[in-house]
N, C-alpha and C. Protein backbone atom coordinates (compact mmCIF):
# COMPACT_ATOMS: atom_id res chain seq x y z
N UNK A 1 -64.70 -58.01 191.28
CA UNK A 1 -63.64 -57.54 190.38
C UNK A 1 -63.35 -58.62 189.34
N UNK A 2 -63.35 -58.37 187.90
CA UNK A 2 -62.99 -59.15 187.04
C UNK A 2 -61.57 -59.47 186.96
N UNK A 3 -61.37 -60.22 187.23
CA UNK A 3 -59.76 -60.32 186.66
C UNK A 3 -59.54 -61.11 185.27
N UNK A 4 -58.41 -59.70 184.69
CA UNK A 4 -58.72 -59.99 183.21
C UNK A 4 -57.36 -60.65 182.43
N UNK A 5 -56.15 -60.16 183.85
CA UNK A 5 -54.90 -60.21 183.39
C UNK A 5 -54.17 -60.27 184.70
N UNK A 6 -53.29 -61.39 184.85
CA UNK A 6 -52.52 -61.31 186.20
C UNK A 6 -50.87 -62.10 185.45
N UNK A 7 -49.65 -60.81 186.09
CA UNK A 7 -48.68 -61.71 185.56
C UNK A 7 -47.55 -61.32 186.74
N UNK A 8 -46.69 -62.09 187.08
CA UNK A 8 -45.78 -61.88 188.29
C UNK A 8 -44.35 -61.01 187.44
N UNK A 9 -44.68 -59.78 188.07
CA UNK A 9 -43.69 -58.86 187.54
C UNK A 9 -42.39 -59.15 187.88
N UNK A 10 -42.27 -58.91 189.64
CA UNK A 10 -41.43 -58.91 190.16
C UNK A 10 -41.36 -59.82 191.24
N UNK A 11 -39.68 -60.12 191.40
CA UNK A 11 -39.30 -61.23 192.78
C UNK A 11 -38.41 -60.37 193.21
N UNK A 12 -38.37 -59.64 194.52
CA UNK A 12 -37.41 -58.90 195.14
C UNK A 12 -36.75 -60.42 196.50
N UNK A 13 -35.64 -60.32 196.42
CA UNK A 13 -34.97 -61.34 197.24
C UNK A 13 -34.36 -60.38 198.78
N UNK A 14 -33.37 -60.79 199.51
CA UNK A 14 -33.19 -60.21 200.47
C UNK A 14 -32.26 -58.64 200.04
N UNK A 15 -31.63 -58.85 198.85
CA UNK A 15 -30.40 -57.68 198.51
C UNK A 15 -30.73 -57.38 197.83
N UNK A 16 -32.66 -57.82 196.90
CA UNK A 16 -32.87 -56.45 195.80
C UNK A 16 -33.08 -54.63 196.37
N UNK A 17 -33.43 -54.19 194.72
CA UNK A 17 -33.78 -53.03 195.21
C UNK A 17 -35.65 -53.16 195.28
N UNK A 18 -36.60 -52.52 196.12
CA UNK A 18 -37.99 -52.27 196.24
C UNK A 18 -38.48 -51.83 195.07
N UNK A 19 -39.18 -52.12 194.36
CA UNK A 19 -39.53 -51.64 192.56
C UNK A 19 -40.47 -50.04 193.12
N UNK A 20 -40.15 -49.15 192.12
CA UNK A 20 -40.95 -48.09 192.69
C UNK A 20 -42.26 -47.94 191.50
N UNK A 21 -43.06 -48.52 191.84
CA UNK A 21 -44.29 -49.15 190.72
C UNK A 21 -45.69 -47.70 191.08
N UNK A 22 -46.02 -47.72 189.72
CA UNK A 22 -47.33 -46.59 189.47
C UNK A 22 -48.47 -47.12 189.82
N UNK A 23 -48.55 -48.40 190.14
CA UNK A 23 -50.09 -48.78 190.79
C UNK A 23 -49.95 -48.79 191.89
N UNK A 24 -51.40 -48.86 192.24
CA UNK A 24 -51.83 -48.90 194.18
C UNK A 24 -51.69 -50.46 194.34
N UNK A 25 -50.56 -50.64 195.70
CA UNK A 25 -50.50 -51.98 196.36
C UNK A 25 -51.49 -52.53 197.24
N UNK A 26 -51.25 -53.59 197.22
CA UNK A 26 -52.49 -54.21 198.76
C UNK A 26 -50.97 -55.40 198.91
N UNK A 27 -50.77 -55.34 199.85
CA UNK A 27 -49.82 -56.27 200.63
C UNK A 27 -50.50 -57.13 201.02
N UNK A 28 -49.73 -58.49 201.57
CA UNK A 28 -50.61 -59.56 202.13
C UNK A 28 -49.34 -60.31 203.34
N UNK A 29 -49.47 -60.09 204.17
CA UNK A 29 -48.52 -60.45 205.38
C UNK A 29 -49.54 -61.57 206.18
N UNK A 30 -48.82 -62.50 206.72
CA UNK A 30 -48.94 -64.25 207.84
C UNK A 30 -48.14 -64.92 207.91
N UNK A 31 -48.20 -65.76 209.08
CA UNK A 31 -47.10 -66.33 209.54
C UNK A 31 -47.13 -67.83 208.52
N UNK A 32 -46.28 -68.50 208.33
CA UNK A 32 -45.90 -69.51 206.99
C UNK A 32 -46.94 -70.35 207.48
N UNK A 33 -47.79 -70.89 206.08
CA UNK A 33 -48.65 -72.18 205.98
C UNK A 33 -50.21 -71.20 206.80
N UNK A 34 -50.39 -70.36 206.62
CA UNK A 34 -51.45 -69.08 207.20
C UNK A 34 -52.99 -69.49 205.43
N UNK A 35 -51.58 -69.60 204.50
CA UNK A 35 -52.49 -69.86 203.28
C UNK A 35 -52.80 -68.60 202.53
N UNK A 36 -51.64 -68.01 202.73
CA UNK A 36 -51.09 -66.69 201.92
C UNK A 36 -51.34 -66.76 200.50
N UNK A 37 -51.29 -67.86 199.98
CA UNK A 37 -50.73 -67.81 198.34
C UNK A 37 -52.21 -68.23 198.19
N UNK A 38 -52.83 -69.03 198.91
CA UNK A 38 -53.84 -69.96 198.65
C UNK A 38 -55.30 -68.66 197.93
N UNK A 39 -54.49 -67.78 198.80
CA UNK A 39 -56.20 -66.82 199.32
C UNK A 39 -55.78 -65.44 197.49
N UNK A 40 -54.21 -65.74 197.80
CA UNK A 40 -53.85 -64.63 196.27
C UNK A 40 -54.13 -65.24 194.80
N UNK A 41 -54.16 -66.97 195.23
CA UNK A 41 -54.86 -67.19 193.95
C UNK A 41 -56.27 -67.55 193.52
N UNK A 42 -56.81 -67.14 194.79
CA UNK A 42 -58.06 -67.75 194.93
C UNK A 42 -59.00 -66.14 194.28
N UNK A 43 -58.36 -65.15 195.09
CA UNK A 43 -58.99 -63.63 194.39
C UNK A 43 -58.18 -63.31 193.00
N UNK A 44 -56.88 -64.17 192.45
CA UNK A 44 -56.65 -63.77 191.24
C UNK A 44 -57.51 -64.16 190.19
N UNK A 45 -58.08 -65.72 190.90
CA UNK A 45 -59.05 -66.55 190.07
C UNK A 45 -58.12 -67.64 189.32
N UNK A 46 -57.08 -67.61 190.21
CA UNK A 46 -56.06 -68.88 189.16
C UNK A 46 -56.01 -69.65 190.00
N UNK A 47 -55.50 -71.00 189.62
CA UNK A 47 -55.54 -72.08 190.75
C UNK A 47 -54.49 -72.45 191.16
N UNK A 48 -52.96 -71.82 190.35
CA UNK A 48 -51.80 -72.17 191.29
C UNK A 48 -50.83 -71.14 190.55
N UNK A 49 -51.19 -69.69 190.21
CA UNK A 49 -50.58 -68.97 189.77
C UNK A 49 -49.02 -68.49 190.92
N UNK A 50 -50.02 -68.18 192.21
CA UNK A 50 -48.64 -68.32 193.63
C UNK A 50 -48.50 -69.57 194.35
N UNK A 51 -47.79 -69.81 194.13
CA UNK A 51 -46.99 -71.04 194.51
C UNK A 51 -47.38 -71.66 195.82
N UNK A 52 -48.15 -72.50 196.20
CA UNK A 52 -49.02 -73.10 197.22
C UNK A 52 -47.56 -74.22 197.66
N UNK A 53 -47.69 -74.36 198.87
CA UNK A 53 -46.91 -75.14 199.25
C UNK A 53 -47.23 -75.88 200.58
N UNK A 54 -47.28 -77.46 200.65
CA UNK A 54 -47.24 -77.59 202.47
C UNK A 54 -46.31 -77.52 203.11
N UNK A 55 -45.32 -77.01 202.47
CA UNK A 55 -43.92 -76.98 203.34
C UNK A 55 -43.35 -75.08 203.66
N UNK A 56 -43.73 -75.07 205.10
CA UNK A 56 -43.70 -73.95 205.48
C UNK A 56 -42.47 -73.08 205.13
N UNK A 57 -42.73 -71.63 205.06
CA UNK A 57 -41.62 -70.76 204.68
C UNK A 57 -40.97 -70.92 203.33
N UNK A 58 -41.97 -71.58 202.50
CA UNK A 58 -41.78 -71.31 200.83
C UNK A 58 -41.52 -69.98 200.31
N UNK A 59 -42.20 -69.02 200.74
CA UNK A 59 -42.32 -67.39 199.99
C UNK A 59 -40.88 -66.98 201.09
N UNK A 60 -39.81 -66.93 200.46
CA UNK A 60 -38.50 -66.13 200.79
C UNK A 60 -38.64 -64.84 200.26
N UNK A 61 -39.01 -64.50 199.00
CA UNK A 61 -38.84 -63.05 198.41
C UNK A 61 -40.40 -62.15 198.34
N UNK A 62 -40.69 -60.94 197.86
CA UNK A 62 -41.78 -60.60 197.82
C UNK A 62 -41.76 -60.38 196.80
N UNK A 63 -42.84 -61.14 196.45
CA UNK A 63 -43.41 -61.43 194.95
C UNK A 63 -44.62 -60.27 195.06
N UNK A 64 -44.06 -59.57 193.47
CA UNK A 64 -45.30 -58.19 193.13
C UNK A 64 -45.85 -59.12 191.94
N UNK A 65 -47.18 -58.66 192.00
CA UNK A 65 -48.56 -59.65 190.93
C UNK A 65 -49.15 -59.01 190.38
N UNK A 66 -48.92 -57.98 188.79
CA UNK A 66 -49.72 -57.17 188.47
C UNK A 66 -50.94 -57.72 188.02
N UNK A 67 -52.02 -56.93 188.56
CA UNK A 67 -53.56 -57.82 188.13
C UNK A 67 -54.14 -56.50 187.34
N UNK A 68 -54.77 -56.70 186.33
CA UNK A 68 -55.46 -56.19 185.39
C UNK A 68 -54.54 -54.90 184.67
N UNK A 69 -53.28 -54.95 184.89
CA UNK A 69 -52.46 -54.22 184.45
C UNK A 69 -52.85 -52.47 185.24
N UNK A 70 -53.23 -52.78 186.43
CA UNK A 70 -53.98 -51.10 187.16
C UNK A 70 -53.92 -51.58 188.44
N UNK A 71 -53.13 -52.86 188.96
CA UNK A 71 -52.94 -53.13 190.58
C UNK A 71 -52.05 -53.87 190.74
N UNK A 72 -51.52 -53.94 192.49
CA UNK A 72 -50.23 -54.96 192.66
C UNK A 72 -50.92 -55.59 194.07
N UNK A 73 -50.59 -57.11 193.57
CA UNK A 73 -51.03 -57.97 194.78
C UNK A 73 -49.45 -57.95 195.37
N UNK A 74 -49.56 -57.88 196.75
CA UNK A 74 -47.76 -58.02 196.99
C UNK A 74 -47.62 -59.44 197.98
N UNK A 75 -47.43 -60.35 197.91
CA UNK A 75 -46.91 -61.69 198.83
C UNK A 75 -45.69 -61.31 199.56
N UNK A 76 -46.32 -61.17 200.63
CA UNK A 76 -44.68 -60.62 201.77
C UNK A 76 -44.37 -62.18 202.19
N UNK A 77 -42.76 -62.57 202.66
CA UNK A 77 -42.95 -63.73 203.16
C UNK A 77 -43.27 -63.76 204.09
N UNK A 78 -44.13 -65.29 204.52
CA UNK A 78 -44.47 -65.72 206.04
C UNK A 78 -44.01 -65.53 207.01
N UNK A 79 -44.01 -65.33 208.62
CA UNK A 79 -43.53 -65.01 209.59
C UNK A 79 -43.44 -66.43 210.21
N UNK A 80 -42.57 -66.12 211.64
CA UNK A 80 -42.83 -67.09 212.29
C UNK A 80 -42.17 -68.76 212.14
N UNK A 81 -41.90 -69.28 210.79
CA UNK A 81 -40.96 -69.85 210.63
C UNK A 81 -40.22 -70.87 211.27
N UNK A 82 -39.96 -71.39 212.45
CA UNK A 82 -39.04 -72.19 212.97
C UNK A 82 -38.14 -72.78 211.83
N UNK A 83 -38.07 -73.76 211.05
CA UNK A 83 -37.58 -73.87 210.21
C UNK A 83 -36.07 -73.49 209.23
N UNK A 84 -35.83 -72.21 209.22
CA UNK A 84 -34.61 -71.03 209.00
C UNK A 84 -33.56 -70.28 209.75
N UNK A 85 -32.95 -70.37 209.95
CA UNK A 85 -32.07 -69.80 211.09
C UNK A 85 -32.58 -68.40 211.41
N UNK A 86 -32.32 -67.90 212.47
CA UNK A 86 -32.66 -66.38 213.22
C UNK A 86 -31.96 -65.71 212.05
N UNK A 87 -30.77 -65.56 211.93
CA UNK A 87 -29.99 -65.10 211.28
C UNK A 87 -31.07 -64.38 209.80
N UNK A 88 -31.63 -65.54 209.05
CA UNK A 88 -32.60 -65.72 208.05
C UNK A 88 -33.49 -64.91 208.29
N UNK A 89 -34.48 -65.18 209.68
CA UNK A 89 -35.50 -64.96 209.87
C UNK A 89 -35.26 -63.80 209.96
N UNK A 90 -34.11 -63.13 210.70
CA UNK A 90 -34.17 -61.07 210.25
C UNK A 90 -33.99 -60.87 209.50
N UNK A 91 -33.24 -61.25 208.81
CA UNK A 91 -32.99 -60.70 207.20
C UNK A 91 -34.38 -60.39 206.63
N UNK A 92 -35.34 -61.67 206.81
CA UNK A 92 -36.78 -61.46 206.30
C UNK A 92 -37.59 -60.59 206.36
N UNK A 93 -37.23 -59.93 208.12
CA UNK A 93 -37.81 -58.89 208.50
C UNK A 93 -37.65 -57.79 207.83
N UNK A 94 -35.75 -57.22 207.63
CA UNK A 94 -35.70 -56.40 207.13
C UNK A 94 -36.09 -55.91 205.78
N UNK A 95 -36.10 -57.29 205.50
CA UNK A 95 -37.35 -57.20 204.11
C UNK A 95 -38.07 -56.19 204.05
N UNK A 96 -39.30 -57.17 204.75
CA UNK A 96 -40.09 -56.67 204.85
C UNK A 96 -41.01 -55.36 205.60
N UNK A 97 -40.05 -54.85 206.44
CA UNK A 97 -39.66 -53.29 206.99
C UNK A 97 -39.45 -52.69 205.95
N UNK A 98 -38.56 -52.62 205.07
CA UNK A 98 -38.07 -52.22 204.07
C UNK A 98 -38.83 -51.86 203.40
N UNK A 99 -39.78 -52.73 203.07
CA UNK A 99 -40.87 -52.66 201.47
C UNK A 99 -41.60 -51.72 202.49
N UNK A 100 -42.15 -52.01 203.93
CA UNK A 100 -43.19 -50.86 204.31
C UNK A 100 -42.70 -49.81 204.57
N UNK A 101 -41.57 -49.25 204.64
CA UNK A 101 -40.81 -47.96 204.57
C UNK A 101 -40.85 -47.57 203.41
N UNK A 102 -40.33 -48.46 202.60
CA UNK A 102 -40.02 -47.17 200.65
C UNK A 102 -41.35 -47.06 199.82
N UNK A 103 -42.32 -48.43 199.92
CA UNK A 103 -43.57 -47.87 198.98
C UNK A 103 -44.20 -46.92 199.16
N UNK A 104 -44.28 -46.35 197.72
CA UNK A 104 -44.72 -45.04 198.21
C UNK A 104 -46.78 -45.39 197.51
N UNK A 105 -46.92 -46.55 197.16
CA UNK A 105 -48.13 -47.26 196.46
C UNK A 105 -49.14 -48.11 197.16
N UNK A 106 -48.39 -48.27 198.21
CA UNK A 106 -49.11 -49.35 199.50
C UNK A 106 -50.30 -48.65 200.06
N UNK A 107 -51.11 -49.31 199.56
CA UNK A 107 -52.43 -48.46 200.13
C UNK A 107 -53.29 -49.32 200.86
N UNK A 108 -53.16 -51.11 201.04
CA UNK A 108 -53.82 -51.98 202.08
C UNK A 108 -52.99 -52.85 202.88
N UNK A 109 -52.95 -53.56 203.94
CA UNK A 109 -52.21 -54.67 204.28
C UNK A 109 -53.25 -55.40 204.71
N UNK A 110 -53.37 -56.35 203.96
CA UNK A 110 -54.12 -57.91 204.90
C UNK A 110 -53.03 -58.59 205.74
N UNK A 111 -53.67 -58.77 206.77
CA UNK A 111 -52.90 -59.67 207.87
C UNK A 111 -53.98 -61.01 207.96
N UNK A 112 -53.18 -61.87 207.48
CA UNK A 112 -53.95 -63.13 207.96
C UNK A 112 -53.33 -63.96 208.85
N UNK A 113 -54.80 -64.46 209.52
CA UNK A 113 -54.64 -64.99 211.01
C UNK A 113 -55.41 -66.37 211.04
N UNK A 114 -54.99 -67.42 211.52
CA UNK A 114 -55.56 -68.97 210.77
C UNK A 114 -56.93 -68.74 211.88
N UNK A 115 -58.27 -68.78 211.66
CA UNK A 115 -59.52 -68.82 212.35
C UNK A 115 -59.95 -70.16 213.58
N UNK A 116 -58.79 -70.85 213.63
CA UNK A 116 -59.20 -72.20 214.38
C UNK A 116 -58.62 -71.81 215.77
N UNK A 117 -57.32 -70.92 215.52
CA UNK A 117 -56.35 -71.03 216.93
C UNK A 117 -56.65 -69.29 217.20
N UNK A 118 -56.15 -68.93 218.67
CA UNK A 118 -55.98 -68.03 218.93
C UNK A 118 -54.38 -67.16 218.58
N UNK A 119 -54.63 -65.96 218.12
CA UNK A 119 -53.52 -65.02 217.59
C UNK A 119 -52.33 -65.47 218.53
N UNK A 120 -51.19 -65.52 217.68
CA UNK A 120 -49.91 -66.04 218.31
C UNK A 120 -48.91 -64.76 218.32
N UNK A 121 -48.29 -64.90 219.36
CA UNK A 121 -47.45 -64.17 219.86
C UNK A 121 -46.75 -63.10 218.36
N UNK A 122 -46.26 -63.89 217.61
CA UNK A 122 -46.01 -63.14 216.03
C UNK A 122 -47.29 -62.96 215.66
N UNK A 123 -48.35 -62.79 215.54
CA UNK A 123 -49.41 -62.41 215.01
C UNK A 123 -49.52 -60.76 215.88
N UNK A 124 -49.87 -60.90 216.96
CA UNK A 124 -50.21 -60.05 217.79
C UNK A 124 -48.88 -58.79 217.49
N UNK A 125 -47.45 -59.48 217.11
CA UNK A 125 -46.62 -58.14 217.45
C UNK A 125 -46.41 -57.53 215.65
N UNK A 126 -47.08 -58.67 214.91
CA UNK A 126 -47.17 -57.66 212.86
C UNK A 126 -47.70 -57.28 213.17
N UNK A 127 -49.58 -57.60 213.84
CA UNK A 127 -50.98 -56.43 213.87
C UNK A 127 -49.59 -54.95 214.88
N UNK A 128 -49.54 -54.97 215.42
CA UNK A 128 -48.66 -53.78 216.50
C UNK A 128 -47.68 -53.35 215.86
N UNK A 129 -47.07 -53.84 214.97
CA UNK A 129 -45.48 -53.40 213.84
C UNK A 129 -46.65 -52.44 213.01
N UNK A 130 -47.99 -53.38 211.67
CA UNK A 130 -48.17 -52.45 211.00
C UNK A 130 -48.73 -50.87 211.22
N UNK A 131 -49.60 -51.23 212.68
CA UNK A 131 -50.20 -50.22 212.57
C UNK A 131 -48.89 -48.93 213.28
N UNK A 132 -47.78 -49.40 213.86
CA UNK A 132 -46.93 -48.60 213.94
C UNK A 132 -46.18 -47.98 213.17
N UNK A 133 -46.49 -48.58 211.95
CA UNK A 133 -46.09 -47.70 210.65
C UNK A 133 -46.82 -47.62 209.82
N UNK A 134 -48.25 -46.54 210.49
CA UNK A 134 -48.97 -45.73 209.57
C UNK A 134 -50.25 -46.40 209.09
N UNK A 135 -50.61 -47.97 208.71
CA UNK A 135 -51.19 -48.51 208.29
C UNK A 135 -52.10 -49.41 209.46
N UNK A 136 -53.60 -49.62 208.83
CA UNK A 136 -54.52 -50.20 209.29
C UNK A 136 -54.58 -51.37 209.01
N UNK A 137 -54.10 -52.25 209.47
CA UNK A 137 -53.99 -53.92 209.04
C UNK A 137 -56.08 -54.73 208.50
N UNK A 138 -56.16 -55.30 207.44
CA UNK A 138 -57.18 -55.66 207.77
C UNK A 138 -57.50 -56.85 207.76
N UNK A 139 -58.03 -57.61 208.70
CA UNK A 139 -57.95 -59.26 208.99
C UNK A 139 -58.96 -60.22 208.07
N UNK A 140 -57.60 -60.83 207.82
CA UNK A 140 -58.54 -62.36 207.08
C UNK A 140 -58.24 -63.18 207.93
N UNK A 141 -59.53 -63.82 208.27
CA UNK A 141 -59.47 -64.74 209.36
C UNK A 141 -59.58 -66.28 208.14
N UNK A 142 -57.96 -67.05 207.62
CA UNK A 142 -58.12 -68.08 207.20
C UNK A 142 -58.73 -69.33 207.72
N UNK A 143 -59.11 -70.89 206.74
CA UNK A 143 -59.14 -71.92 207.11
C UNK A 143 -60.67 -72.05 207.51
N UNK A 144 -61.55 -71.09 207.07
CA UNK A 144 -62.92 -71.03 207.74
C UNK A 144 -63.56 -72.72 207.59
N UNK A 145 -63.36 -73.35 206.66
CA UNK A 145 -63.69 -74.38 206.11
C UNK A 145 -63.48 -75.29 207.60
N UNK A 146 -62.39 -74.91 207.96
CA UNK A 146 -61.96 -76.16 209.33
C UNK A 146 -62.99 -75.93 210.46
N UNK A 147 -63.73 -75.07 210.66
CA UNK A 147 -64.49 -75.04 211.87
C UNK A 147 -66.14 -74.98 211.78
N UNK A 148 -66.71 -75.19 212.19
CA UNK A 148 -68.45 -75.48 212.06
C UNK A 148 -69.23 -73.98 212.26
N UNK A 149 -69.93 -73.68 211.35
CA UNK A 149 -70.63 -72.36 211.18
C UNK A 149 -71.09 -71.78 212.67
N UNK A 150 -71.43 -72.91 213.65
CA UNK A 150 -71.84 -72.00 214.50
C UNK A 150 -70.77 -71.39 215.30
N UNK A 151 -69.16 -71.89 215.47
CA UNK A 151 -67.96 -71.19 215.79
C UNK A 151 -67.47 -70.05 215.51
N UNK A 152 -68.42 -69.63 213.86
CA UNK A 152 -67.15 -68.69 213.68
C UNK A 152 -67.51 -67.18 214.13
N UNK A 153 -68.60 -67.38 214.88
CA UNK A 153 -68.72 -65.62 215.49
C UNK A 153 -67.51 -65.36 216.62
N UNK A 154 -67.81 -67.18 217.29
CA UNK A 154 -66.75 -67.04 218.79
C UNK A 154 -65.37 -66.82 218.73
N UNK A 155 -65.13 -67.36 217.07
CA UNK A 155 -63.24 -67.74 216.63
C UNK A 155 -63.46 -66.30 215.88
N UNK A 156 -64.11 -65.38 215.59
CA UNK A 156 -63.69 -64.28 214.89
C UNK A 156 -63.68 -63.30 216.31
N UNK A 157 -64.00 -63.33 217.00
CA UNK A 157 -64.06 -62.61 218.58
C UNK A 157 -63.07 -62.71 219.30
N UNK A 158 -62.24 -63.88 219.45
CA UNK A 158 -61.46 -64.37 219.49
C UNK A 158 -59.76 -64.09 219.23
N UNK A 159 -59.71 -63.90 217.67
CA UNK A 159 -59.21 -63.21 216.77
C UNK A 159 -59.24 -61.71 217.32
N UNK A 160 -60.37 -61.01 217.14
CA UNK A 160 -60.12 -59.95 217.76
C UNK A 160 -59.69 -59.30 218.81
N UNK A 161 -60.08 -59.99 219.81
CA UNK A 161 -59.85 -59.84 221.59
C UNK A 161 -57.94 -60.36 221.31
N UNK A 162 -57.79 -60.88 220.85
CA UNK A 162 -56.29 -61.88 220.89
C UNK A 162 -55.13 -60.87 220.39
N UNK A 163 -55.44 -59.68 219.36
CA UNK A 163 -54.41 -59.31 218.79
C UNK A 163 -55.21 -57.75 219.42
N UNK A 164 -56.01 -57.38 220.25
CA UNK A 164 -56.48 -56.12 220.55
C UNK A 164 -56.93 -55.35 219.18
N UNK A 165 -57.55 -55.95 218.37
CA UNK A 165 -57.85 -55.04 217.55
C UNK A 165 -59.33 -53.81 217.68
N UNK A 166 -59.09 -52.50 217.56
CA UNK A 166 -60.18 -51.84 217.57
C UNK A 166 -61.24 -52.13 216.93
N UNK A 167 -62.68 -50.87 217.10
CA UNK A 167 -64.01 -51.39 216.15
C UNK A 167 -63.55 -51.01 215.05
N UNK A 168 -62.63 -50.79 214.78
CA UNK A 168 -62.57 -49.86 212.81
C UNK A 168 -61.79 -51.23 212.52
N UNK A 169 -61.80 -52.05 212.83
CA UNK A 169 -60.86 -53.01 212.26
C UNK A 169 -61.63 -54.10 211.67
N UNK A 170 -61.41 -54.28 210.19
CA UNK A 170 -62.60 -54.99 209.64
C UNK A 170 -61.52 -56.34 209.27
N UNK A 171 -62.61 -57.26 209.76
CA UNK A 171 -62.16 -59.18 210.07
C UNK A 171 -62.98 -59.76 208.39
N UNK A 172 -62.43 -60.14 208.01
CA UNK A 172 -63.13 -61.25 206.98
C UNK A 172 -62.53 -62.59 206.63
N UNK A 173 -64.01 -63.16 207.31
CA UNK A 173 -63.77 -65.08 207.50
C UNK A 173 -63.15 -64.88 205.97
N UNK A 174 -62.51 -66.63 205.71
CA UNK A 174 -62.51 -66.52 204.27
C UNK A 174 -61.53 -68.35 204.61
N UNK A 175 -62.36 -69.07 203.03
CA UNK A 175 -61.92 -70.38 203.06
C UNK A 175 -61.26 -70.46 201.48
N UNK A 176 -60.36 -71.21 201.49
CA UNK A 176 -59.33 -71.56 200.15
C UNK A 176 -60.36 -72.65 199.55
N UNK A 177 -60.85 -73.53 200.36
CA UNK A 177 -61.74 -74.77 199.98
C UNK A 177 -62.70 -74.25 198.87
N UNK A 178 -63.85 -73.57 199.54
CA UNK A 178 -64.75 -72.99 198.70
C UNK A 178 -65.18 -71.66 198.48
N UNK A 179 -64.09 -71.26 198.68
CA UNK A 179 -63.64 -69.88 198.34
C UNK A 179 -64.88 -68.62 199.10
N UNK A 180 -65.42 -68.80 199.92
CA UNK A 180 -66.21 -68.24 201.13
C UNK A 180 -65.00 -67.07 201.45
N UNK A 181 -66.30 -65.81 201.26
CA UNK A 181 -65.13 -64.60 201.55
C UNK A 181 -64.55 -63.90 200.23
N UNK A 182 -64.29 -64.82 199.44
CA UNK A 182 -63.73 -63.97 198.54
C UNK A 182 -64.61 -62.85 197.81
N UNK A 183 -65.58 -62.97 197.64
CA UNK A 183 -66.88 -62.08 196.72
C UNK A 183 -66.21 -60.46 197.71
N UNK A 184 -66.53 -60.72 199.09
CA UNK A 184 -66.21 -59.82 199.82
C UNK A 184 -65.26 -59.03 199.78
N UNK A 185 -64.05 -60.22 200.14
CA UNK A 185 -62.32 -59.19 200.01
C UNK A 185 -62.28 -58.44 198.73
N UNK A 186 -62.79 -59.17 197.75
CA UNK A 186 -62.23 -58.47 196.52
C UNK A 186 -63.57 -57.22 196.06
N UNK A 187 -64.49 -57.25 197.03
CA UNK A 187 -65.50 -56.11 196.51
C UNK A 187 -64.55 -54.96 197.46
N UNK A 188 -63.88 -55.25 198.94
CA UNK A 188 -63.27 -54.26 199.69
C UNK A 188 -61.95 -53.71 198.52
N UNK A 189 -61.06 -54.94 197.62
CA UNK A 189 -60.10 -54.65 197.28
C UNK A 189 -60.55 -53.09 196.25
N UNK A 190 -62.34 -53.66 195.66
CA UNK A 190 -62.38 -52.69 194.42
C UNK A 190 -62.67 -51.42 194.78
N UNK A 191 -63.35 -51.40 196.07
CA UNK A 191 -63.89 -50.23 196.62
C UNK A 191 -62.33 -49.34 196.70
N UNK A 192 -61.38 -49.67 197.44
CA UNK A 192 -60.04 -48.94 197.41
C UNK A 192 -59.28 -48.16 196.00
N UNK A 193 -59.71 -49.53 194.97
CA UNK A 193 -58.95 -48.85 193.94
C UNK A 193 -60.19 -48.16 193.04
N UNK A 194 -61.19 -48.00 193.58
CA UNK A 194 -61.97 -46.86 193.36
C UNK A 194 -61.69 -45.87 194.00
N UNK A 195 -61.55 -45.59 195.26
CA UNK A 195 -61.09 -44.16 195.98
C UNK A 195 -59.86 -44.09 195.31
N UNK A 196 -58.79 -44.62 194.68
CA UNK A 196 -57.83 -44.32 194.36
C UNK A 196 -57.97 -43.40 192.96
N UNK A 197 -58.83 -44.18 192.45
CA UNK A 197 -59.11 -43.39 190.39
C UNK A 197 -59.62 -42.11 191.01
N UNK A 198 -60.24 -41.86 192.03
CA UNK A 198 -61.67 -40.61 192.21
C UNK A 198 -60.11 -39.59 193.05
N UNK A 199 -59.19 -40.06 193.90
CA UNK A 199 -58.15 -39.46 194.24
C UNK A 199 -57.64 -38.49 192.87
N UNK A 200 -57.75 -39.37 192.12
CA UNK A 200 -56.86 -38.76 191.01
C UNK A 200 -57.55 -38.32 190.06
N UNK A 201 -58.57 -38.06 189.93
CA UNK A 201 -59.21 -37.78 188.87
C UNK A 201 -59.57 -35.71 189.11
């Protein structure tokens, strides 16, 4: 996918309203420091268009990213958190419940899951939240860069067995370093917003 044009429309905070937008979404949900922003600017093709941070639980609001003026990248914030009070940390949720209740445009969710460790307790219960509301989560297994090529069949198996995911559930390694994976995600992203034009046409 070329990207020809990417500009951050919208910042919804905990008390906005959900924008009710004419393009098809792809969401991007992980628990903080997962490398959320890393992987949205890495398929925008910018190098610090979303806000990269080492200090966990940076993304508070959900940032919408119109790309080529015909899609929305959506940055949900990070899960998991220690950092923020409980108090915080639901509010976040209801967030982000929220946005997957009213879009009526959401047509992917990436769930990313860091490829070194096994799925954590919040990993395992978003994969079980999204698909309980309607949606097929699809895994980016981050950080590929950190582990040695012959690991990553065992750490993507791993990944799978850890959060129970079925065979329809498609995993893609993917590194921020040297951007490994991305050719892929973003040929899956184009294939979607091709069924979407042929939907409507």
């Amino acid at each position: 996918m070329v990207i020809k044009s990417v500009e951050l429309e919208t910042v919804c905070g905990i008390t906005s309203v959900i924008p009710e937008n004419r393009y098809p979404e792809i969401a991007f949900a992980g628990k903080s420091n997962v490398g959320k922003s890393s992987l949205i600017n890495a398929l925008m093709n910018r190098k610090a268009f979303a806000r990269v941070s080492e200090k966990p639980g940076k993304t508070q609001t959900i940032n919408f990213y119109l790309i080529n003026k015909n899609l929305y990248y959506v940055d949900l914030p990070g899960y998991g958190y220690a950092g923020v009070s409980q108090e915080t940390r639901g509010k976040w949720g209801k967030m982000v419940e929220n946005y997957l209740h009213r879009s009526k445009q959401l047509k992917a969710i990436f769930l990313l899951i860091d490829i070194r460790h096994e799925p954590s307790a919040n990993d395992c219960q978003m994969y079980e939240w999204i698909l309980s509301q309607g949606y097929h989560p699809v895994i980016i297994a981050t950080k590929l860069d950190k582990i040695k090529r012959s690991q990553v069949q065992k750490h993507l198996n791993m990944i799978r067995t850890g959060i129970g995911a079925d065979a329809q559930t498609l995993v893609f390694p993917f590194s921020a370093l040297n951007k490994q994976g991305r050719d892929e995600i973003n040929a899956y992203i184009e294939g979607l917003s091709q069924q979407e034009e042929n939907a409507h046409e």
